[in-house]
N, C-alpha and C. Protein backbone atom coordinates (compact mmCIF):
# COMPACT_ATOMS: atom_id res chain seq x y z
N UNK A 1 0.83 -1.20 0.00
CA UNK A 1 0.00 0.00 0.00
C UNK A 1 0.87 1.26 0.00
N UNK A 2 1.69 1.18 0.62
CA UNK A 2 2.57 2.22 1.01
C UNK A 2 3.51 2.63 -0.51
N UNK A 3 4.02 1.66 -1.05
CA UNK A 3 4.89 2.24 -2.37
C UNK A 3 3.80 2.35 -3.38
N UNK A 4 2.41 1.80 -3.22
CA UNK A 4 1.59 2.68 -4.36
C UNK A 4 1.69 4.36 -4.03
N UNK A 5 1.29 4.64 -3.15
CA UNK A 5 0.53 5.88 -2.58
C UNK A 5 2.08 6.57 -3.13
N UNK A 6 3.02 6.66 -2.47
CA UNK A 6 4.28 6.97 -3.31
C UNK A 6 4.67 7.34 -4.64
N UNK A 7 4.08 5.96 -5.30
CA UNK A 7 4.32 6.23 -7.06
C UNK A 7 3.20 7.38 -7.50
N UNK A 8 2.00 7.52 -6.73
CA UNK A 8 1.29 7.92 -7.46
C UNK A 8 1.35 9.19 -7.16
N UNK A 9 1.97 9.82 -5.73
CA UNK A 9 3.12 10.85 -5.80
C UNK A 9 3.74 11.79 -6.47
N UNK A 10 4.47 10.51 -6.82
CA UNK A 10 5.60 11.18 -8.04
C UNK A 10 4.84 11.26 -8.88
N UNK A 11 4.09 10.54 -9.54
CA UNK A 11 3.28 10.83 -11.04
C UNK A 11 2.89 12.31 -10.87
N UNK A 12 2.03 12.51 -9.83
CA UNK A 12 1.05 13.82 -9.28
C UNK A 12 2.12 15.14 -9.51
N UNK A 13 3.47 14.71 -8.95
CA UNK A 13 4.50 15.77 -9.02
C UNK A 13 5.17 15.80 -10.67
N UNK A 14 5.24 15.15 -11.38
CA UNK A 14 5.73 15.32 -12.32
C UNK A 14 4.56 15.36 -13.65
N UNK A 15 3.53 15.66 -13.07
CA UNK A 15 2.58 16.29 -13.77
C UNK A 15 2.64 17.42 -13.81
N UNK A 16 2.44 17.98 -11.77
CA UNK A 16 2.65 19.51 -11.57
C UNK A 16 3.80 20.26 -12.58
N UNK A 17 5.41 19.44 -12.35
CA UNK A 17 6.17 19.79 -13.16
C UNK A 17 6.30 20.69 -14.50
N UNK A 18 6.12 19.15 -15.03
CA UNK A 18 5.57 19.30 -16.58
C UNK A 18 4.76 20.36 -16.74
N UNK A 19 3.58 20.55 -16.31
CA UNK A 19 2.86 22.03 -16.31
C UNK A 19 3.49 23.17 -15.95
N UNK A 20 4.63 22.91 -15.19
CA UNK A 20 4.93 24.41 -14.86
C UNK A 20 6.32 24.64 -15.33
N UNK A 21 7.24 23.81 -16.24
CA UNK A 21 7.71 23.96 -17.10
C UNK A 21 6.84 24.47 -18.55
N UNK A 22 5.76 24.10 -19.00
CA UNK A 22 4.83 24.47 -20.15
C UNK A 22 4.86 25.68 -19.96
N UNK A 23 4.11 26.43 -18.78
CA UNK A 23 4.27 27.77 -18.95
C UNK A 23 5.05 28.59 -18.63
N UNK A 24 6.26 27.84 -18.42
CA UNK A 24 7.45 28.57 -18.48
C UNK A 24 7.97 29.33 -16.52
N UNK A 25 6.99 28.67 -15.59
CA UNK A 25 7.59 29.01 -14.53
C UNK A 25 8.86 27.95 -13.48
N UNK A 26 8.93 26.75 -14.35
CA UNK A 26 10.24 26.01 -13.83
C UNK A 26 10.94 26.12 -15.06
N UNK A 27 12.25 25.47 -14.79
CA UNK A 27 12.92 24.83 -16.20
C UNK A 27 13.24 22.98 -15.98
N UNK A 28 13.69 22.62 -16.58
CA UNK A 28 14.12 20.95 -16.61
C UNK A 28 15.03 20.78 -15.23
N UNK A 29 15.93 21.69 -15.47
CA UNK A 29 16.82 21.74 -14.29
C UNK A 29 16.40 21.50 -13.14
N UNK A 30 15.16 22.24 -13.06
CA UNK A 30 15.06 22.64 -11.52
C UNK A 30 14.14 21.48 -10.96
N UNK A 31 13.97 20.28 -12.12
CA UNK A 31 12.90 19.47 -11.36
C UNK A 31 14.36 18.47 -10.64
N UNK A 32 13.86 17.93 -9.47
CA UNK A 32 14.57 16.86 -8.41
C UNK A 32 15.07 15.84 -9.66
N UNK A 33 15.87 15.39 -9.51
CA UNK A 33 16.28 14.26 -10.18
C UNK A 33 15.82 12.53 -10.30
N UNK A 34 15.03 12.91 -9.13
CA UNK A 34 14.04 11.65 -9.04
C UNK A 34 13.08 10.92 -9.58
N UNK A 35 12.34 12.62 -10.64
CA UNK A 35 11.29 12.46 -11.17
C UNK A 35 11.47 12.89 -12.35
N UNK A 36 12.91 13.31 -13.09
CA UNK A 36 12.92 13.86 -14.30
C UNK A 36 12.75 12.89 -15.22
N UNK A 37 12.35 11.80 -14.85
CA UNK A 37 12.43 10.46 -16.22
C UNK A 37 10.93 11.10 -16.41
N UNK A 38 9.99 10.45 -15.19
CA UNK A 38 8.44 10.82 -15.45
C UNK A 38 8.30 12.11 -16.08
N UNK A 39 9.20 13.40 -15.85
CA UNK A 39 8.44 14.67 -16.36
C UNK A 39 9.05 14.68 -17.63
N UNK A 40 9.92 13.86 -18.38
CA UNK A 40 10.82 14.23 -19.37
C UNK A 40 9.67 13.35 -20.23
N UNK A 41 9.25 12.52 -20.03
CA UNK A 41 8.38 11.42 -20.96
C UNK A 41 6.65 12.47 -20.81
N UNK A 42 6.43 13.41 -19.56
CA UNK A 42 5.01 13.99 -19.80
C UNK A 42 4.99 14.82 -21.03
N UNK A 43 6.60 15.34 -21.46
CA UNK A 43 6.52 16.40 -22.41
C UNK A 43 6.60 15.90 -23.61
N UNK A 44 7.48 14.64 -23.67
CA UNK A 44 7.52 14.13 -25.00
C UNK A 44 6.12 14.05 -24.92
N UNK A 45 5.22 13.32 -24.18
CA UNK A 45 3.96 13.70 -24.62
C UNK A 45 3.55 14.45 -25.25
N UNK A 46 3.50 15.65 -24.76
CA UNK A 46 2.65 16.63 -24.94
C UNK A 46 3.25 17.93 -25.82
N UNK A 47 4.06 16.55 -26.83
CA UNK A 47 4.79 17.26 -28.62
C UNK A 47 5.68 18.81 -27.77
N UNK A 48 6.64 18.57 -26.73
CA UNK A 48 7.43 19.87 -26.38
C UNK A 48 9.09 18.81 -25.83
N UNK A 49 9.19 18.08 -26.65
CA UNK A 49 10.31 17.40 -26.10
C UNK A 49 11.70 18.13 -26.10
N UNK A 50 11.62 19.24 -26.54
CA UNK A 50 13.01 20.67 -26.28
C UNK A 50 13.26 21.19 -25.21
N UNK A 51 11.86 20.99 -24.28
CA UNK A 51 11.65 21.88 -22.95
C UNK A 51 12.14 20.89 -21.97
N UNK A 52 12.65 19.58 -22.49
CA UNK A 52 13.29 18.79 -21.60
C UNK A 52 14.95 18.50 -21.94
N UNK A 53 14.96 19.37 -22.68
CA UNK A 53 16.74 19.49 -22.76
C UNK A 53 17.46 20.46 -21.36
């Protein structure tokens, strides 16, 4: 129970991320290193895969 609630966490945070790289108030950098796989794959999503360089 405990490492779901966790993963779904990080998902939640590297959503936030991803959104706030989109409009330009983080950069790639500044996300934790923990979660830059998840936020680097939300953008390839979402056709901005530059904003994860």
């Amino acid at each position: 129970m405990c490492r779901r609630i966790f993963r779904e966490e990080v998902e939640t945070m590297a959503v936030i991320y991803a959104t706030l790289i989109v409009k330009g108030k983080k950069t790639f950098d500044q996300v934790p290193e923990r979660i830059q796989a998840q936020v680097k794959e939300l953008l390839v999503d979402l056709d901005v895969p530059e904003l994860a360089e």
